[in-house]
C-alpha atoms as a PDB file:
ATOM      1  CA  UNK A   1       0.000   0.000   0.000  1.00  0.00           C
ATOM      2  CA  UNK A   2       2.499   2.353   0.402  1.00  0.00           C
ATOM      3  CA  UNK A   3       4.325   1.593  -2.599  1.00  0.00           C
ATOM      4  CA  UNK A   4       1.065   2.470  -4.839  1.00  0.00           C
ATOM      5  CA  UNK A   5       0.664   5.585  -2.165  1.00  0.00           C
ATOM      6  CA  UNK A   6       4.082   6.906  -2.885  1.00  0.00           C
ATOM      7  CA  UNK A   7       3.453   6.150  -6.706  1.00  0.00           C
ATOM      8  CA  UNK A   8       0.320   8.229  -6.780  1.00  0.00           C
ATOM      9  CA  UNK A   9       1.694  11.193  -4.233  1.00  0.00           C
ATOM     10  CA  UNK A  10       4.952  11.405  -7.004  1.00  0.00           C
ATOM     11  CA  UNK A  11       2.416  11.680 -10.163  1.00  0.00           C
ATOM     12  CA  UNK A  12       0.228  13.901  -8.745  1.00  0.00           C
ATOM     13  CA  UNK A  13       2.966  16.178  -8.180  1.00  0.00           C
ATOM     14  CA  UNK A  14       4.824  15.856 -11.220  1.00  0.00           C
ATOM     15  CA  UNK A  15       1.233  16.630 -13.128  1.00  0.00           C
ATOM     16  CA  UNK A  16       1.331  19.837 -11.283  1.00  0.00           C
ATOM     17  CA  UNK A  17       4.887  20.614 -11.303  1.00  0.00           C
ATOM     18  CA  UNK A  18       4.271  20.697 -15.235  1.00  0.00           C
ATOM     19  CA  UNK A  19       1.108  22.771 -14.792  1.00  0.00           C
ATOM     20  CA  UNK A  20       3.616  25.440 -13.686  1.00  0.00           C
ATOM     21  CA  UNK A  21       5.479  25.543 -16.551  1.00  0.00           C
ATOM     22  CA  UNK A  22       9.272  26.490 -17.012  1.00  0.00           C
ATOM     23  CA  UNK A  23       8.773  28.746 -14.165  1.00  0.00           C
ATOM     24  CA  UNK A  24      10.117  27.819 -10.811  1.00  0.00           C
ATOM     25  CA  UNK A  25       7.701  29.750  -8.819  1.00  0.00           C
ATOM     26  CA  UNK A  26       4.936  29.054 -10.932  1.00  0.00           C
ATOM     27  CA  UNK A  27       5.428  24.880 -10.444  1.00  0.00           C
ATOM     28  CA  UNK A  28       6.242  25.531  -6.466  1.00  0.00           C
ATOM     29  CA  UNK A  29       2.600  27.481  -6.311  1.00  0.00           C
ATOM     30  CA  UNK A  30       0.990  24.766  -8.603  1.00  0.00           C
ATOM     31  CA  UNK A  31       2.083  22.012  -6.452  1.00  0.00           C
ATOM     32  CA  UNK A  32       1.735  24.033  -3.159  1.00  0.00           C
ATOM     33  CA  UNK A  33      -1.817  25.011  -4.006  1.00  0.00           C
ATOM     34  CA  UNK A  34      -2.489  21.625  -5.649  1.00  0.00           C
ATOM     35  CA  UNK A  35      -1.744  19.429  -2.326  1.00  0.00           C
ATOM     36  CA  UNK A  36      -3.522  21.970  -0.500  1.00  0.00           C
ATOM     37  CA  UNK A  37      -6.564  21.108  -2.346  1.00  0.00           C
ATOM     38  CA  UNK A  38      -6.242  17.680  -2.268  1.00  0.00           C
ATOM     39  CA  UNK A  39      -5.818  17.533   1.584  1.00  0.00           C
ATOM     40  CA  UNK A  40      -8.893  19.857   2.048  1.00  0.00           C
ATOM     41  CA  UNK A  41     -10.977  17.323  -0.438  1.00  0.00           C
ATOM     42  CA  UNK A  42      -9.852  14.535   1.702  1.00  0.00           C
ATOM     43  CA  UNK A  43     -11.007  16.109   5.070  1.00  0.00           C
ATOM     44  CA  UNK A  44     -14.082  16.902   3.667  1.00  0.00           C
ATOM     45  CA  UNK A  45     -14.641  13.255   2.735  1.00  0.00           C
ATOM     46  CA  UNK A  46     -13.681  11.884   5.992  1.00  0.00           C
ATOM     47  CA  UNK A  47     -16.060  14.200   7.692  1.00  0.00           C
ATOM     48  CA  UNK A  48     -18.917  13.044   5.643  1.00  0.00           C
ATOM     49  CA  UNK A  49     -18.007   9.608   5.992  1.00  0.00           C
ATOM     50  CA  UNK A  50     -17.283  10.070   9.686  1.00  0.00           C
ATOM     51  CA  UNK A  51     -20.552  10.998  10.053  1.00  0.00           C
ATOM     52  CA  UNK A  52     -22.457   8.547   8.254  1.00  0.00           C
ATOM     53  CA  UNK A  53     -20.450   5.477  10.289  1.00  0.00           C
ATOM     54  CA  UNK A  54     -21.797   6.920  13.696  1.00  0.00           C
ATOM     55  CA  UNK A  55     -25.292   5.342  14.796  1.00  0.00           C
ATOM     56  CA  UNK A  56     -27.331   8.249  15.926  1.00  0.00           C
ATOM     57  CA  UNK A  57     -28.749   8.337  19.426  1.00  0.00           C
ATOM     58  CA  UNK A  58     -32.860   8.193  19.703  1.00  0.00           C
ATOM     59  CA  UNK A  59     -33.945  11.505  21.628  1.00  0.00           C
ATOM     60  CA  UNK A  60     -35.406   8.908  24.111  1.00  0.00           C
ATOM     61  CA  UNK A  61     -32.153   7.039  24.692  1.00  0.00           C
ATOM     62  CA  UNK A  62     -30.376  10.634  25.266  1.00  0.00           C
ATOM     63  CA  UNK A  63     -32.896  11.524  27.546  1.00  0.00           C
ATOM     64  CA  UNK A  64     -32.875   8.210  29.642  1.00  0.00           C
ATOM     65  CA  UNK A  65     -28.913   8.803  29.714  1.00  0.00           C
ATOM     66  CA  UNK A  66     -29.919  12.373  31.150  1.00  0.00           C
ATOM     67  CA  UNK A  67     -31.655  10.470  34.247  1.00  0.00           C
ATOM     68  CA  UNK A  68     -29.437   8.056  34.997  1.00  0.00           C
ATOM     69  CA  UNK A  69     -26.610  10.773  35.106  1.00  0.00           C
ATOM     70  CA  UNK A  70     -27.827  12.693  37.305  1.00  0.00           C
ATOM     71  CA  UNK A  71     -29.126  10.070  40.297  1.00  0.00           C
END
């Protein structure tokens, strides 16, 4: 897994290094900005599916957990 993780982190970044053309600055920003992305699209999606893994709590059962805390 980490081989193919490596594999995609290094192609991602050369696509974006070329985005930048022959300018230095221009490829830093284009990766820079790129990753950037990329990390904010993956927190995102492990909000969302953070969320959906979590059973939700009845109102009943958080109310029952409300009088048993406090006797």
């Amino acid at each position: 897994m980490t081989t193919m993780s490596t594999a995609f982190g290094t192609a991602v970044a050369g696509a974006l290094v070329s985005l930048g053309g022959p300018s230095i600055l221009g490829s830093a920003r284009w990766l820079l900005f790129g990753f950037a992305v990329l990390c904010a699209i993956g927190i995102v999606t492990a909000r969302a599916a953070d969320r959906t893994s979590r059973p939700r709590r009845s109102a009943a059962a958080e109310d029952s957990s409300a009088v048993t805390q406090d006797s």
